[in-house]
PDB file of N, CA and C in Angstrom:
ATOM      1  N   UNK A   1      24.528 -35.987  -6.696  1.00  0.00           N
ATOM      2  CA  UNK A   1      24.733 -34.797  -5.897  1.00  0.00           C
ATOM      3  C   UNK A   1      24.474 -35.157  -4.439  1.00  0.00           C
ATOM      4  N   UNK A   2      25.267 -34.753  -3.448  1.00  0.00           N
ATOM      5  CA  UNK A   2      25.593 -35.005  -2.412  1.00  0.00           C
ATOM      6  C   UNK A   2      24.167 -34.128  -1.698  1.00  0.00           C
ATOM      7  N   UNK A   3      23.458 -34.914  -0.886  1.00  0.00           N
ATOM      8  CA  UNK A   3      22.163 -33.742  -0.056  1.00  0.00           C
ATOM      9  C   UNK A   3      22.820 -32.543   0.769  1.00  0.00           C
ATOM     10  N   UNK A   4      24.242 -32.969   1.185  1.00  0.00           N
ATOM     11  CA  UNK A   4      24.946 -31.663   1.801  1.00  0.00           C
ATOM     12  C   UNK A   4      25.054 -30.408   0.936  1.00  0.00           C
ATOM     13  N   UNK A   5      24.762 -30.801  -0.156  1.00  0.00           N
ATOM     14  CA  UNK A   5      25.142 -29.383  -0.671  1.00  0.00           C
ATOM     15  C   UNK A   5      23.635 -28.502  -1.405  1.00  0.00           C
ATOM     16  N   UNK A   6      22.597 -29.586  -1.045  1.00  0.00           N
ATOM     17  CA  UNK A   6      21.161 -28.788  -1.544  1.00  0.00           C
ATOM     18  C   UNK A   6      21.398 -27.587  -0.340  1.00  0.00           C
ATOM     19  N   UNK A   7      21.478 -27.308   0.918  1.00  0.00           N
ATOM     20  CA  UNK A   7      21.261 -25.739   1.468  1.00  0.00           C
ATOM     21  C   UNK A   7      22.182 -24.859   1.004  1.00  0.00           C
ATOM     22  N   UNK A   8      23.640 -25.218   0.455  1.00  0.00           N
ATOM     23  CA  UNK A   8      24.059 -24.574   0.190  1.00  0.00           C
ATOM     24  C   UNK A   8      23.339 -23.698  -1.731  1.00  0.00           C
ATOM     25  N   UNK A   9      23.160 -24.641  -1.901  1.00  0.00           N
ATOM     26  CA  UNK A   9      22.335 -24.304  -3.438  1.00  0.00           C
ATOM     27  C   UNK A   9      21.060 -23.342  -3.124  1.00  0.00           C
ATOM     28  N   UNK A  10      20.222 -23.489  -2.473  1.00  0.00           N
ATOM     29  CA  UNK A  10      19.346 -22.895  -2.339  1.00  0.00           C
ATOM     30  C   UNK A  10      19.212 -21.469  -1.254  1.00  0.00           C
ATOM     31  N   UNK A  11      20.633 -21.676  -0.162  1.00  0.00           N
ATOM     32  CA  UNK A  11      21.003 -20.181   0.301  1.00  0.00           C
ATOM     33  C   UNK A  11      21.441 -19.197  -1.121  1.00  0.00           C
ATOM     34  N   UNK A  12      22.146 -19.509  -1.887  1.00  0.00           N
ATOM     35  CA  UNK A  12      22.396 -18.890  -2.983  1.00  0.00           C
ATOM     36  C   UNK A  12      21.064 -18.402  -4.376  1.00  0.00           C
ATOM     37  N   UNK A  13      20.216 -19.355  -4.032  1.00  0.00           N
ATOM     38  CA  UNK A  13      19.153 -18.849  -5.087  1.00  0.00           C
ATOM     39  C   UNK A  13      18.288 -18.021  -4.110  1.00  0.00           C
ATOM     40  N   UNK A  14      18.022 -17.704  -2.633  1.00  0.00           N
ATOM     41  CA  UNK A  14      17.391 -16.577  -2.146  1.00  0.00           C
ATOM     42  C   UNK A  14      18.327 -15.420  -1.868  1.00  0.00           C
ATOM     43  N   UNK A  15      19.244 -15.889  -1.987  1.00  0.00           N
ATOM     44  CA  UNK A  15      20.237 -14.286  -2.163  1.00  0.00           C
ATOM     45  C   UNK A  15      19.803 -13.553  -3.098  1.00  0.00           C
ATOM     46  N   UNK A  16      19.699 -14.482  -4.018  1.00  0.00           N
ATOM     47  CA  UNK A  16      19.499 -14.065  -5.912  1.00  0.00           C
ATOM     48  C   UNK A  16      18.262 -13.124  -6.141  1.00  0.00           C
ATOM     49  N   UNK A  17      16.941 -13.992  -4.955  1.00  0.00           N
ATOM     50  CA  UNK A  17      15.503 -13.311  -5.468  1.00  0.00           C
ATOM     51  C   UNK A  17      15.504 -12.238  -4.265  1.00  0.00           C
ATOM     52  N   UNK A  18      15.935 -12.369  -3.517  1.00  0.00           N
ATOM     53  CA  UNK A  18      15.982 -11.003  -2.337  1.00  0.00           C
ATOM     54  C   UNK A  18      16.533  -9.753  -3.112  1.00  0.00           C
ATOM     55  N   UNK A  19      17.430 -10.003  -3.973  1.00  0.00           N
ATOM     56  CA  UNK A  19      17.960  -8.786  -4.980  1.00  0.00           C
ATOM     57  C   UNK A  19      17.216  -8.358  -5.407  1.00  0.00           C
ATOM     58  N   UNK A  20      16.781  -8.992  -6.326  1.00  0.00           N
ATOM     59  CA  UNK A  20      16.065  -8.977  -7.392  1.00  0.00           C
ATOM     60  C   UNK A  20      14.869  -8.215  -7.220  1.00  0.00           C
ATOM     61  N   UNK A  21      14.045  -8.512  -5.782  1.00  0.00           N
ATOM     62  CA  UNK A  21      13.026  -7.879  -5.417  1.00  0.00           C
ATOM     63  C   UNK A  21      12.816  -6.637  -4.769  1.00  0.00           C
ATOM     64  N   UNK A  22      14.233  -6.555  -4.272  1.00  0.00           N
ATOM     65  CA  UNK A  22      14.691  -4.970  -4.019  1.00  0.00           C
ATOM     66  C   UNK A  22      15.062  -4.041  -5.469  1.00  0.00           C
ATOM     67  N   UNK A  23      15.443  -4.646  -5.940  1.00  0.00           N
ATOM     68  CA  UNK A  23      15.896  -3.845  -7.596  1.00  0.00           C
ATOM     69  C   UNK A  23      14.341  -3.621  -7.794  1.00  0.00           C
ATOM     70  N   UNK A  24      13.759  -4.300  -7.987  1.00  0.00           N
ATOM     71  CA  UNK A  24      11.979  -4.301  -8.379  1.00  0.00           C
ATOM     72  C   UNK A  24      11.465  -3.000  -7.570  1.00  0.00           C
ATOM     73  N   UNK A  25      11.718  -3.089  -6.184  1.00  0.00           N
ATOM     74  CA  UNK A  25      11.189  -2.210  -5.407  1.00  0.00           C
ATOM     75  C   UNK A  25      11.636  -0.978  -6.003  1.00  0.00           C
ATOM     76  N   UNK A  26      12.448  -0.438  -6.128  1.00  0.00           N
ATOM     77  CA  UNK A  26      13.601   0.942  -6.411  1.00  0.00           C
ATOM     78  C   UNK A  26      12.740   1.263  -7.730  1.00  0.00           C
ATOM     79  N   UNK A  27      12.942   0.112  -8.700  1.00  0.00           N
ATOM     80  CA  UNK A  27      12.367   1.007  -9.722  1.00  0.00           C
ATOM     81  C   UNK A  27      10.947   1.018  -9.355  1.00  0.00           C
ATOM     82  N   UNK A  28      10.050   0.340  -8.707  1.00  0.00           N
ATOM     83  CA  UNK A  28       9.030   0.410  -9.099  1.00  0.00           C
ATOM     84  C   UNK A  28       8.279   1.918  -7.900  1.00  0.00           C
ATOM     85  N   UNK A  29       9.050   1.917  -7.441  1.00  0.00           N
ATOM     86  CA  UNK A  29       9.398   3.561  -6.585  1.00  0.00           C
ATOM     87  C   UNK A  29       9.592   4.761  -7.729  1.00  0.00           C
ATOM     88  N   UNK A  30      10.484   4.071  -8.062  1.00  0.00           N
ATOM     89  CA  UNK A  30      11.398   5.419  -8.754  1.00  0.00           C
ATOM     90  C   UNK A  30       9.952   6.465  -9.979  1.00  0.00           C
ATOM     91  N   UNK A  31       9.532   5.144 -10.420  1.00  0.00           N
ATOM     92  CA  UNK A  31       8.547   4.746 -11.489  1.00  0.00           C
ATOM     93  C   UNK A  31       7.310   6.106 -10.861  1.00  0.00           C
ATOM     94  N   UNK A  32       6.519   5.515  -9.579  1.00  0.00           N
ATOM     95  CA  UNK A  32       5.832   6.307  -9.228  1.00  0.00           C
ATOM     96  C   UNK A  32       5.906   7.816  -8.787  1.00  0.00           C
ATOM     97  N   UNK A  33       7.445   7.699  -8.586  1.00  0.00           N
ATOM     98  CA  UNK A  33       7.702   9.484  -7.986  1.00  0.00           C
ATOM     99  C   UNK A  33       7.807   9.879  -9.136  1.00  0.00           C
ATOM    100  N   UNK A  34       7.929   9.252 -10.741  1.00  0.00           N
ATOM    101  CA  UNK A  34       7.848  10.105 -11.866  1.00  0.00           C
ATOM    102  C   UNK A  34       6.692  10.239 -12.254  1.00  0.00           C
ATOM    103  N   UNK A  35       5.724   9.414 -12.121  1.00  0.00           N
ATOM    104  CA  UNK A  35       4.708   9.574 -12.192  1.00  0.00           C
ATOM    105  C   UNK A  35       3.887  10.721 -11.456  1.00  0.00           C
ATOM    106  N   UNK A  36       3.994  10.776 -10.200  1.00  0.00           N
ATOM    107  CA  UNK A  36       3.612  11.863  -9.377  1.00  0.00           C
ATOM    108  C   UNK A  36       4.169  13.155  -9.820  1.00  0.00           C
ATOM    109  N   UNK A  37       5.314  12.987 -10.423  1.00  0.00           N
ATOM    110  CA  UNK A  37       5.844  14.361 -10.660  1.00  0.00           C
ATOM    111  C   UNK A  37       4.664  14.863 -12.294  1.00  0.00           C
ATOM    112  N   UNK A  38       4.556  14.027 -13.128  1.00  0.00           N
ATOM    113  CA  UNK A  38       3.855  13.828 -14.212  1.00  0.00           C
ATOM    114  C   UNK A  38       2.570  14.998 -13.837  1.00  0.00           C
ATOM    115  N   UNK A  39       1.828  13.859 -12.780  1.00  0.00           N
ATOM    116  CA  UNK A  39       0.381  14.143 -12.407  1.00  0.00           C
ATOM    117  C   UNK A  39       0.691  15.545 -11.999  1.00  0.00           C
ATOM    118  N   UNK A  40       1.734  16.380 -11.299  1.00  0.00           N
ATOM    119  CA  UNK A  40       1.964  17.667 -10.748  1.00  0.00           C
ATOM    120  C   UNK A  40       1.524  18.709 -11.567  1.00  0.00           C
ATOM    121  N   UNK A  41       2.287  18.261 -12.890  1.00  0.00           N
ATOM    122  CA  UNK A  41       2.621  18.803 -14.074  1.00  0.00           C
ATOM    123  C   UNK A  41       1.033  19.508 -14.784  1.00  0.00           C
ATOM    124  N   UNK A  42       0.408  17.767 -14.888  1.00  0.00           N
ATOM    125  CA  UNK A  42      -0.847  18.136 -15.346  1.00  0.00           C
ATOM    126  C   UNK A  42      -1.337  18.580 -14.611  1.00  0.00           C
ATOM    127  N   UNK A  43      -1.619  18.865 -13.286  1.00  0.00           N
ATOM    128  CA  UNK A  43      -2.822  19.703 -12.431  1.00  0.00           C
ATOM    129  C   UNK A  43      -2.621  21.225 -12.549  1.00  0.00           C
ATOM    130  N   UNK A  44      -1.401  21.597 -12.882  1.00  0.00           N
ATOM    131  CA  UNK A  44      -0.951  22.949 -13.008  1.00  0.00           C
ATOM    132  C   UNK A  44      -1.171  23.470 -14.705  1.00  0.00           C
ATOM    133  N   UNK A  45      -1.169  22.504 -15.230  1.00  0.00           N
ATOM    134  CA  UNK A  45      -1.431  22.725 -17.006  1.00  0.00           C
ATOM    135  C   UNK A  45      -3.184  22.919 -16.766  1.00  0.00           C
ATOM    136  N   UNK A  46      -3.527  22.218 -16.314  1.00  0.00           N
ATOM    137  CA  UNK A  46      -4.952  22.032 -15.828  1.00  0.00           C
ATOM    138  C   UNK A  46      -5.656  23.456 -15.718  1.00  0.00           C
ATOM    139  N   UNK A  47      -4.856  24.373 -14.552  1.00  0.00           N
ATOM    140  CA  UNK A  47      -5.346  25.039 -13.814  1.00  0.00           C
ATOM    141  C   UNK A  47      -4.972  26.216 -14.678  1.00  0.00           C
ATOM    142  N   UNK A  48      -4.138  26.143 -15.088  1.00  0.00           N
ATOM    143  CA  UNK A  48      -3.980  26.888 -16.862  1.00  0.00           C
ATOM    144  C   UNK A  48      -5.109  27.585 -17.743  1.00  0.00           C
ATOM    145  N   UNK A  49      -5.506  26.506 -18.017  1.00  0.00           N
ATOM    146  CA  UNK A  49      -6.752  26.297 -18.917  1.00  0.00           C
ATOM    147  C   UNK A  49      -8.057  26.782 -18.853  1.00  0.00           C
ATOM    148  N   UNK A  50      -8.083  26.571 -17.131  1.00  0.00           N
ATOM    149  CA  UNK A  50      -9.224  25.849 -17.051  1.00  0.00           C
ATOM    150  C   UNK A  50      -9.261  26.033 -14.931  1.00  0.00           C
ATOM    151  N   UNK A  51      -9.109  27.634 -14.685  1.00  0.00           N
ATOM    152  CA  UNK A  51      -9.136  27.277 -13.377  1.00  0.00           C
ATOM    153  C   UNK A  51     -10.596  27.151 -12.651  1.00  0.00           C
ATOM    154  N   UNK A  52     -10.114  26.614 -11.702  1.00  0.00           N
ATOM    155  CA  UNK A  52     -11.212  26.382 -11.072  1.00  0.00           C
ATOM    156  C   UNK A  52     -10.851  26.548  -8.957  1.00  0.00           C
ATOM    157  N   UNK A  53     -11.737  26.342  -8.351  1.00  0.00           N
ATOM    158  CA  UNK A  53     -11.879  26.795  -7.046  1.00  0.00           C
ATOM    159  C   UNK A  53     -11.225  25.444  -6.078  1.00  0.00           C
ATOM    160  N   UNK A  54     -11.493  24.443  -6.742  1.00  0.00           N
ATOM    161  CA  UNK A  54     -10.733  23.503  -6.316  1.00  0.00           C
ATOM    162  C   UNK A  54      -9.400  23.203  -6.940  1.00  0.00           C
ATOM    163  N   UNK A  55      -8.778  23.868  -7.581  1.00  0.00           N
ATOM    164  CA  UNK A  55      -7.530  23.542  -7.915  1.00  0.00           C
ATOM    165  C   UNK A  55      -6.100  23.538  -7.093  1.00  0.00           C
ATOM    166  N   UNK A  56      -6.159  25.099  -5.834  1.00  0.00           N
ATOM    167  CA  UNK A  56      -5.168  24.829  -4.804  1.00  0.00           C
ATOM    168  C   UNK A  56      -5.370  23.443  -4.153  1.00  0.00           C
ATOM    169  N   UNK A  57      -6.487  22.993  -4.187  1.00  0.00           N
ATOM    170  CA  UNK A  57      -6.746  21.582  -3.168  1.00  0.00           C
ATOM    171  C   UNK A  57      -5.687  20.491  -4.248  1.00  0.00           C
ATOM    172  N   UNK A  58      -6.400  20.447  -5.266  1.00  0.00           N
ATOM    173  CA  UNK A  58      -5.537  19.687  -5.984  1.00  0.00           C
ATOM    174  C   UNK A  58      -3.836  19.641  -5.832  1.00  0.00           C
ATOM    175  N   UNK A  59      -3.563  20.627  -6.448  1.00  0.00           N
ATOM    176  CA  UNK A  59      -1.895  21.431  -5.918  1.00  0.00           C
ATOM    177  C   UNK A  59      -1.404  20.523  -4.995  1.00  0.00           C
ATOM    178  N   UNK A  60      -2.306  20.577  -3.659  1.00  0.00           N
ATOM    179  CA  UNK A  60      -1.804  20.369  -2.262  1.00  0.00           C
ATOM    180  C   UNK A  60      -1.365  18.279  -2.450  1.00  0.00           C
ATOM    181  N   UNK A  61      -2.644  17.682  -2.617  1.00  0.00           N
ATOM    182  CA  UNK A  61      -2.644  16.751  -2.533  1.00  0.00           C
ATOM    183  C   UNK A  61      -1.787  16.117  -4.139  1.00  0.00           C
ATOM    184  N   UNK A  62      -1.421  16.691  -4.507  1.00  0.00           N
ATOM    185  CA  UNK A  62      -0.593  16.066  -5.375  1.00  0.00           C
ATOM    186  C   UNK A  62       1.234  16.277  -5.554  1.00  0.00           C
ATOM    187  N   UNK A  63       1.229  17.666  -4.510  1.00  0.00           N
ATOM    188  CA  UNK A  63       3.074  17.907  -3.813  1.00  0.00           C
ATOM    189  C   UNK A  63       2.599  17.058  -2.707  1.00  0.00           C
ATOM    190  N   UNK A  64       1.745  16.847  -2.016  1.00  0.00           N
ATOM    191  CA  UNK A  64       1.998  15.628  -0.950  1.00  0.00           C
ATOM    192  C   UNK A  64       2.163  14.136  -1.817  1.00  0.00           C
ATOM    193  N   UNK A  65       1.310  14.025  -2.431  1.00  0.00           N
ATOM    194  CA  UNK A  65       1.626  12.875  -3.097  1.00  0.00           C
ATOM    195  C   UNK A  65       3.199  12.566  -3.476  1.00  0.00           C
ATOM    196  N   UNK A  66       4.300  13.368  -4.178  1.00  0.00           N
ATOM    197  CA  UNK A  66       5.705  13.516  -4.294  1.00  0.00           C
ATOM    198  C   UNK A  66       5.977  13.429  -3.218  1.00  0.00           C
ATOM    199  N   UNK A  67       5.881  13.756  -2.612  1.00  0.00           N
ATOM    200  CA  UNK A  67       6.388  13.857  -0.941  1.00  0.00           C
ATOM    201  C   UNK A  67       6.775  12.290  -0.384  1.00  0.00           C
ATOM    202  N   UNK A  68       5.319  12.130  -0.174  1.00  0.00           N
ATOM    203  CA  UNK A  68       5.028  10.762   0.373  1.00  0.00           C
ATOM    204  C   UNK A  68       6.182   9.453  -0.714  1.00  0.00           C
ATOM    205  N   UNK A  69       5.930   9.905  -2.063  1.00  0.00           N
ATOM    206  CA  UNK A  69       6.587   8.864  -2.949  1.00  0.00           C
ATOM    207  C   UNK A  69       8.046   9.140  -2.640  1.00  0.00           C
ATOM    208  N   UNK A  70       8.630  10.688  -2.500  1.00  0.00           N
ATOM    209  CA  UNK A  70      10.221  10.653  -2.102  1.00  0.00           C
ATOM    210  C   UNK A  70      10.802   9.653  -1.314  1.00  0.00           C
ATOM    211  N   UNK A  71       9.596  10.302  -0.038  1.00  0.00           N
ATOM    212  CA  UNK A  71       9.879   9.667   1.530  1.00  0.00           C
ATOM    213  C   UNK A  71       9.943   7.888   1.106  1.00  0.00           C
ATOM    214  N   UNK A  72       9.085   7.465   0.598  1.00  0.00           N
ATOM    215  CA  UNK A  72       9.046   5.993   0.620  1.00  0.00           C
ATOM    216  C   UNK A  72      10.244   5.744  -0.168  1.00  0.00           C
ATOM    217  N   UNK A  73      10.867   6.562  -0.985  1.00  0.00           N
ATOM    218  CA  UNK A  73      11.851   5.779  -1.988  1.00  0.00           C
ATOM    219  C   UNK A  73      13.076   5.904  -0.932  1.00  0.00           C
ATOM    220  N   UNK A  74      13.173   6.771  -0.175  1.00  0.00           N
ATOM    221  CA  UNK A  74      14.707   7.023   1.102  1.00  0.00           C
ATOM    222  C   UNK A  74      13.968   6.020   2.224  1.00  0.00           C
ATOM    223  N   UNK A  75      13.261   5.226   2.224  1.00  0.00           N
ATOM    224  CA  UNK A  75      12.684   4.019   3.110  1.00  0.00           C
ATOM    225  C   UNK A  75      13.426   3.114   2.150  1.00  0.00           C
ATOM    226  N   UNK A  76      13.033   2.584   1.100  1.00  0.00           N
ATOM    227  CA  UNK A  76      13.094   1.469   0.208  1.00  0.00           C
ATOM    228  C   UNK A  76      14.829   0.915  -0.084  1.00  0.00           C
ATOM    229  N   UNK A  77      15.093   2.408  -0.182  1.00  0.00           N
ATOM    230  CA  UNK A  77      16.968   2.598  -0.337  1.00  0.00           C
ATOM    231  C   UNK A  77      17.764   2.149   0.589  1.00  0.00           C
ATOM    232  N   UNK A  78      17.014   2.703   1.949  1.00  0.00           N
ATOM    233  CA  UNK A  78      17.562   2.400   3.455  1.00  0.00           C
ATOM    234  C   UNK A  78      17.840   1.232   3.187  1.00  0.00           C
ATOM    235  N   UNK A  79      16.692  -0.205   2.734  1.00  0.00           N
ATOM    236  CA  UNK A  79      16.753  -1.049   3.348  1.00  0.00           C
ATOM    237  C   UNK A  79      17.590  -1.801   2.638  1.00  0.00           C
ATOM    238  N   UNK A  80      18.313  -1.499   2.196  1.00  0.00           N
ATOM    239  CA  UNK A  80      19.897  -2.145   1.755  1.00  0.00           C
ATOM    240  C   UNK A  80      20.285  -2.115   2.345  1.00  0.00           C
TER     241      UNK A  80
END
């Protein structure tokens, strides 16, 4: 194998993992805004049950939490 053609070989295998690590990113986004949506779920099943005086606090910091995970996933998307 000719050494002229090792950069060309190896521009092609960081194309490959730059993908790859953006695909990673997306889901591993996607993953947490379901998760956050999850945790929503339970604080309101929670408050169900079982209210309590701190529970609007909860509420708050856990639609921010979705929030924040949306916002980062329309960051993550951008950067395609």
């Amino acid at each position: 194998m000719p050494i002229e053609s090792v950069p060309n070989l190896l521009a092609g295998f960081n194309l490959g993992a730059g993908f790859g690590a953006k695909i990673f990113a997306v889901l591993f986004v996607i993953f947490y805004v379901v998760f956050a949506l999850i945790l929503f779920r339970q604080i309101q099943l929670m408050d169900r049950s079982l209210p309590t005086q701190i529970a609007p606090f909860l509420k708050f910091i856990s639609i921010l939490q979705i929030g924040i995970g949306l916002a980062f996933l329309f960051v993550v998307i951008g950067a395609f």
